[in-house]
Protein backbone atom coordinates (compact mmCIF):
# COMPACT_ATOMS: atom_id res chain seq x y z
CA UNK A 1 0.00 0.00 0.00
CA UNK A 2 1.07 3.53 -0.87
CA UNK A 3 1.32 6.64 1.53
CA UNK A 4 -0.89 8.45 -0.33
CA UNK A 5 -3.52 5.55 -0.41
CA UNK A 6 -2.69 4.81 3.78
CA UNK A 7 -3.46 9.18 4.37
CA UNK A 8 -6.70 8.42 2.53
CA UNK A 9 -7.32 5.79 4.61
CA UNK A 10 -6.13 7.66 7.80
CA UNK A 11 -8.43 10.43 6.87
CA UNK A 12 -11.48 8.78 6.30
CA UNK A 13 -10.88 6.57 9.58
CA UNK A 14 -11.10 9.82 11.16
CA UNK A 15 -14.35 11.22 9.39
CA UNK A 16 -15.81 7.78 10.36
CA UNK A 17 -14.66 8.34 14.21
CA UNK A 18 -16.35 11.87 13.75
CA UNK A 19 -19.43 10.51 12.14
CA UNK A 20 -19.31 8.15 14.64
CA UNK A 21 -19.47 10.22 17.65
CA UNK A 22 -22.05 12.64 16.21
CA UNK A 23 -24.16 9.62 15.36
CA UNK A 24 -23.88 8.12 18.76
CA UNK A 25 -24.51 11.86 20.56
CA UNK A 26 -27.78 11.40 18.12
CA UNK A 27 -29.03 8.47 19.86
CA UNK A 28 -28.35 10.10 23.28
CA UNK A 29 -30.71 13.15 22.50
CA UNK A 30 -33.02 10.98 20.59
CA UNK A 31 -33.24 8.42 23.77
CA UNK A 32 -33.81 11.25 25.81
CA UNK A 33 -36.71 12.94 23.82
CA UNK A 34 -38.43 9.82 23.44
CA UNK A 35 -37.86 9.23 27.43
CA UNK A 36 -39.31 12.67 28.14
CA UNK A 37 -42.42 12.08 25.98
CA UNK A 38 -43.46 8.85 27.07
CA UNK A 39 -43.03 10.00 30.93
CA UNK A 40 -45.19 12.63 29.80
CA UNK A 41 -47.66 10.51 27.83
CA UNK A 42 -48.26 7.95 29.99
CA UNK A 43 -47.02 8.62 33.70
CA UNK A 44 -48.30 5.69 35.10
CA UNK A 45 -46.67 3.29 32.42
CA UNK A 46 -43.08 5.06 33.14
CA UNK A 47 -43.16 5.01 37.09
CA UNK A 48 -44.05 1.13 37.01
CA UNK A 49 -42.13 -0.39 34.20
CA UNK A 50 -38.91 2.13 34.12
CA UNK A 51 -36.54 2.33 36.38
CA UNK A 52 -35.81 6.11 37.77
CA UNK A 53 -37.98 7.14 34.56
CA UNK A 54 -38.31 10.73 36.65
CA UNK A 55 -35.03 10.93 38.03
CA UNK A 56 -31.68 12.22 36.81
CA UNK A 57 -30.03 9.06 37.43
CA UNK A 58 -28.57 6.81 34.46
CA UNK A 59 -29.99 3.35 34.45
CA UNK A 60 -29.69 1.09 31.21
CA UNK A 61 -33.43 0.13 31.26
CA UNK A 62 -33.97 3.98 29.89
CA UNK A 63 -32.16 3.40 26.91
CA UNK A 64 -34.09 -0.11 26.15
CA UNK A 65 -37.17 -0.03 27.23
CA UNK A 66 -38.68 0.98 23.87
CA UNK A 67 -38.15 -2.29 22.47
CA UNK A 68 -39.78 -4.26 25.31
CA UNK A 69 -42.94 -5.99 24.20
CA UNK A 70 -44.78 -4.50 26.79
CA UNK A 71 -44.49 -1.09 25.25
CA UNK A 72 -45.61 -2.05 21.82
CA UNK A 73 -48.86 -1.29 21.67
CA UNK A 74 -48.53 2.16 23.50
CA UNK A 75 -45.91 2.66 20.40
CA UNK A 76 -48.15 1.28 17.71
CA UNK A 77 -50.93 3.83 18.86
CA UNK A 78 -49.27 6.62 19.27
CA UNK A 79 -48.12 8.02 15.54
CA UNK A 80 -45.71 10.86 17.52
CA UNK A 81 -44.06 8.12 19.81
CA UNK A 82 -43.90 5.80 16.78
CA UNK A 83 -41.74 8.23 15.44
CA UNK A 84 -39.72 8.77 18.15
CA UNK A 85 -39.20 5.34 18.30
CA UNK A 86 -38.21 4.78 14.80
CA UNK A 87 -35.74 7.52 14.90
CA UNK A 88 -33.75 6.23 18.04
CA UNK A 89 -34.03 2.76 16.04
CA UNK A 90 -32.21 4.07 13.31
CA UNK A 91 -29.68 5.83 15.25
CA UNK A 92 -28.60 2.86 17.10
CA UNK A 93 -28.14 1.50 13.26
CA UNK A 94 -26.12 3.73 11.92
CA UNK A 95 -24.12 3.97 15.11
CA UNK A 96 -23.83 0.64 15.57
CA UNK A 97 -23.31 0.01 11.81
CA UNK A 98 -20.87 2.69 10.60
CA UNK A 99 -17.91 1.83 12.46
CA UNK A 100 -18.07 -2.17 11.80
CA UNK A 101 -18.36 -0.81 8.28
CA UNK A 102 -15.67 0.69 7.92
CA UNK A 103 -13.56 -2.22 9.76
CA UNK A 104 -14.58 -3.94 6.93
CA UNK A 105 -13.53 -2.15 4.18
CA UNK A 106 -10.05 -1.99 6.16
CA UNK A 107 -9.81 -5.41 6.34
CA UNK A 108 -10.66 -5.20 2.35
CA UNK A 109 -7.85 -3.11 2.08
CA UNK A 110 -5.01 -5.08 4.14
CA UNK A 111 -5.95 -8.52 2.29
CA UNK A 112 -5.67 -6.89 -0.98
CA UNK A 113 -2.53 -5.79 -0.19
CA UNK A 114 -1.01 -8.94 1.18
């Protein structure tokens, strides 16, 4: 491999870092926004079934409890927490995705090069 073709490949491994980070801040907010409406949605729901849904603290159920089957039908109902939904979905794709992507295409790179 080349230097100019391994500062390509430096450079775009640190646009995908960048995208990376800005994807995963995405999720954060979009976790939080869909936290905040269902607490304000449906109280009851949050108090029983989430843990510290109304206080400050960081518990994992927070960020999951979306996808719990108990939840779907107050998703499927709801068009604005549907949406909600669907976008925190698709940010845990792309920040999931993006990085295992590109570890891919660098393993492309360093077995065609061998």
């Amino acid at each position: 491999m080349d230097l100019s073709m391994m500062d390509t490949l430096g450079t775009i491994s640190w646009v995908v870092l960048i995208l990376t980070a800005c994807s995963a801040v995405w999720a954060m907010t979009a976790s939080s926004s869909l936290l905040i409406r269902f607490r304000e949605k449906h109280p009851r729901l949050a108090e029983d079934h989430v843990p510290y849904a109304f206080d400050s603290w960081a518990h994992p159920e927070k960020a999951v409890f979306c996808f719990r089957k108990l939840f779907r039908g107050v998703f499927i109902s709801d068009p604005e927490l549907r949406r909600l939904r669907r976008r925190y979905a698709a940010s845990i794709v792309v920040t999931i995705s993006l990085p295992l992507v590109w570890m891919v295409v660098l393993l492309f790179f360093m077995l065609s090069e061998s």
